[in-house]
Protein backbone atom coordinates (compact mmCIF):
# COMPACT_ATOMS: atom_id res chain seq x y z
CA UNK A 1 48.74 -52.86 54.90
CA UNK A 2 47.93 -50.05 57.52
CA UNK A 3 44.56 -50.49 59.02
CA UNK A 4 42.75 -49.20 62.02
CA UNK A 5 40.97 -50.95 63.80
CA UNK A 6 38.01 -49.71 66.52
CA UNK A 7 36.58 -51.74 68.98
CA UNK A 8 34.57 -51.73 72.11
CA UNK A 9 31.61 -49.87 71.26
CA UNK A 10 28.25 -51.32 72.42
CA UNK A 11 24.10 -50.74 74.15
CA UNK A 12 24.77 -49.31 77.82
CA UNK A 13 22.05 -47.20 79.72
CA UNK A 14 22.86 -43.67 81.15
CA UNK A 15 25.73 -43.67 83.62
CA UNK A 16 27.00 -46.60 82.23
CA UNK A 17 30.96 -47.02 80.96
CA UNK A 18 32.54 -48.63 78.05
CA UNK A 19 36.12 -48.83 76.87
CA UNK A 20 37.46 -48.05 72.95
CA UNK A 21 40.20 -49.76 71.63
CA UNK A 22 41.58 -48.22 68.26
CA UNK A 23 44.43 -50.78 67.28
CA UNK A 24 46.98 -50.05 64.31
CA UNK A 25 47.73 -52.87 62.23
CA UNK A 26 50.91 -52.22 60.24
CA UNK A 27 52.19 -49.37 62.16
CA UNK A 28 52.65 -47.91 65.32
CA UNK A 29 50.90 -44.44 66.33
CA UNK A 30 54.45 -44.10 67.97
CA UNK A 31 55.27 -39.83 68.57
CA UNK A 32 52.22 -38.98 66.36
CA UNK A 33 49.21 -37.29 67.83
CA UNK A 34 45.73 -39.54 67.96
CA UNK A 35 42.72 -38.43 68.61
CA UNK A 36 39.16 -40.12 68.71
CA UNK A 37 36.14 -38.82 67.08
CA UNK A 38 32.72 -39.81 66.95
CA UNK A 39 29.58 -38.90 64.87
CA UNK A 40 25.80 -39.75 64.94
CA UNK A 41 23.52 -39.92 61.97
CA UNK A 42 22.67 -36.97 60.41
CA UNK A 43 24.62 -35.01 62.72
CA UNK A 44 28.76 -33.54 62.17
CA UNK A 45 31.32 -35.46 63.67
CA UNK A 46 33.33 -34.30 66.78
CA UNK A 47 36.75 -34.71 68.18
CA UNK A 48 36.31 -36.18 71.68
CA UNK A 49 40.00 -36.29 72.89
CA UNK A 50 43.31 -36.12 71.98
CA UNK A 51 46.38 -37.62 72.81
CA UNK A 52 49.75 -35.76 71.53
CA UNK A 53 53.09 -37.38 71.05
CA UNK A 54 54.38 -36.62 74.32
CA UNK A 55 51.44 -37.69 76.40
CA UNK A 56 49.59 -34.68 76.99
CA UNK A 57 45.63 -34.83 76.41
CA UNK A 58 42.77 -32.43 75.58
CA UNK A 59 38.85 -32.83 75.40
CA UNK A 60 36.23 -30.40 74.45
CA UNK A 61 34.04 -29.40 77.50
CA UNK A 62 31.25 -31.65 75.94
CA UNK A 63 33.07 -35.06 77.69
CA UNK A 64 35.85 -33.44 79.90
CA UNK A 65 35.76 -35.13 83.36
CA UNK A 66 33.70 -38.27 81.55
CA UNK A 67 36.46 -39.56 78.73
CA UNK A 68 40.22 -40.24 79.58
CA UNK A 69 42.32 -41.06 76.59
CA UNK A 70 45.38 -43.67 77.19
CA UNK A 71 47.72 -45.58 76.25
CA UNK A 72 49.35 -48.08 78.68
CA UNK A 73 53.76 -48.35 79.63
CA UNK A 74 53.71 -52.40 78.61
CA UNK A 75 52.95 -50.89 74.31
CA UNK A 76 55.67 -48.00 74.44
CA UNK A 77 55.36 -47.99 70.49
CA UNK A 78 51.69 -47.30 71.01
CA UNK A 79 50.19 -49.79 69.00
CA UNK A 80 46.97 -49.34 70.58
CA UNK A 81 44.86 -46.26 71.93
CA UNK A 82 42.16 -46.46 74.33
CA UNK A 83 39.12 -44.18 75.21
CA UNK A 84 37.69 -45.14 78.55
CA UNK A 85 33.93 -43.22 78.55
CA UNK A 86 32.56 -42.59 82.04
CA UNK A 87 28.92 -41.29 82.51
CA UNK A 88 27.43 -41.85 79.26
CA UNK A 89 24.30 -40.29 78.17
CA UNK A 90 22.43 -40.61 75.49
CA UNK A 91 24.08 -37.47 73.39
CA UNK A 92 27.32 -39.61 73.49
CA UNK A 93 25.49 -42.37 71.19
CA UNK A 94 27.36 -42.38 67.88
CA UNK A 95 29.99 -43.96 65.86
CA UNK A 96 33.50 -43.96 67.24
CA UNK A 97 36.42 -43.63 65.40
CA UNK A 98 39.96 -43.07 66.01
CA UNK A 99 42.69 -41.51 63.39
CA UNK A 100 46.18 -40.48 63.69
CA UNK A 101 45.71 -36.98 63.92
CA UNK A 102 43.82 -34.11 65.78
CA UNK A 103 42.43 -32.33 62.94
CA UNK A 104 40.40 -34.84 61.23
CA UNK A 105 37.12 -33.68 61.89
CA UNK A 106 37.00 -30.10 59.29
CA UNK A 107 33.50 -28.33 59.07
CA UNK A 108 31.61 -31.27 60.64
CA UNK A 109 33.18 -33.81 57.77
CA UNK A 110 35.46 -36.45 58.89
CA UNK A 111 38.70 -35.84 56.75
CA UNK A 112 38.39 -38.18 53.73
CA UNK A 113 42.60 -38.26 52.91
CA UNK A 114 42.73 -39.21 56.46
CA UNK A 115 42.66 -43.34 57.51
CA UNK A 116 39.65 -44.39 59.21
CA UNK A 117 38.96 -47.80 60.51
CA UNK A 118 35.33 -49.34 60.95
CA UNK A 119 34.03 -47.45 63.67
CA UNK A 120 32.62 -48.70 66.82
CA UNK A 121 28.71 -48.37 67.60
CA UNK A 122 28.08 -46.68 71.02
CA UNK A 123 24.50 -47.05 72.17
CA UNK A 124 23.46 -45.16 75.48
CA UNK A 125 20.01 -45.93 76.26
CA UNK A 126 18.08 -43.30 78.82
């Protein structure tokens, strides 16, 4: 069975830091593009970075300089994606999700053909 699974998520106060883990279960994310997205209630979700197949990464202005996207040499296969956050505020509170691709989020609707795991809860308290 594939699965994703997010993790990581929690309550930190402005300028704190937290570190996502999306792990796949049944697969490797291997050469495909990744890319973690987040929504809050009520509100569209948004593609906070993206990792490609051959390393490179992109953010939107909203967390460039605050969000690094990774994956580490010792998991080649890239079994596991992280999202290191930097400098939360309290507009980065949402749900965070993570899906093998970089076009997920259409029209402020997470793609429903596309695999989502859980989510993980980010809470950033001002």
């Amino acid at each position: 069975v594939h699965q994703l699974v997010e993790s990581g998520g929690g309550s930190v106060q402005t300028g704190g830091s937290l570190r996502l883990s999306c792990t796949a279960s049944g697969f490797s994310f291997g050469g495909s593009d990744v890319g973690w997205y987040r929504q809050a209630p009520g509100k569209k979700c948004e593609l906070v970075a993206t990792i490609e197949g051959d390393g490179r990464t992109d953010y939107p202005m909203s967390v460039k300089g605050r969000f690094t996207i990774f994956t580490i040499p010792q998991d080649p296969d890239k079994h596991t994606v992280y999202l290191q956050m930097n400098d939360l505020k309290p507009e980065d509170s949402a749900t965070y999700y993570c899906a093998a691709s970089h076009d997920a989020c259409e029209n402020g609707v997470l793609d429903p053909l596309q695999a989502w795991g859980p989510g993980t809860l980010v809470t950033v308290s001002s």
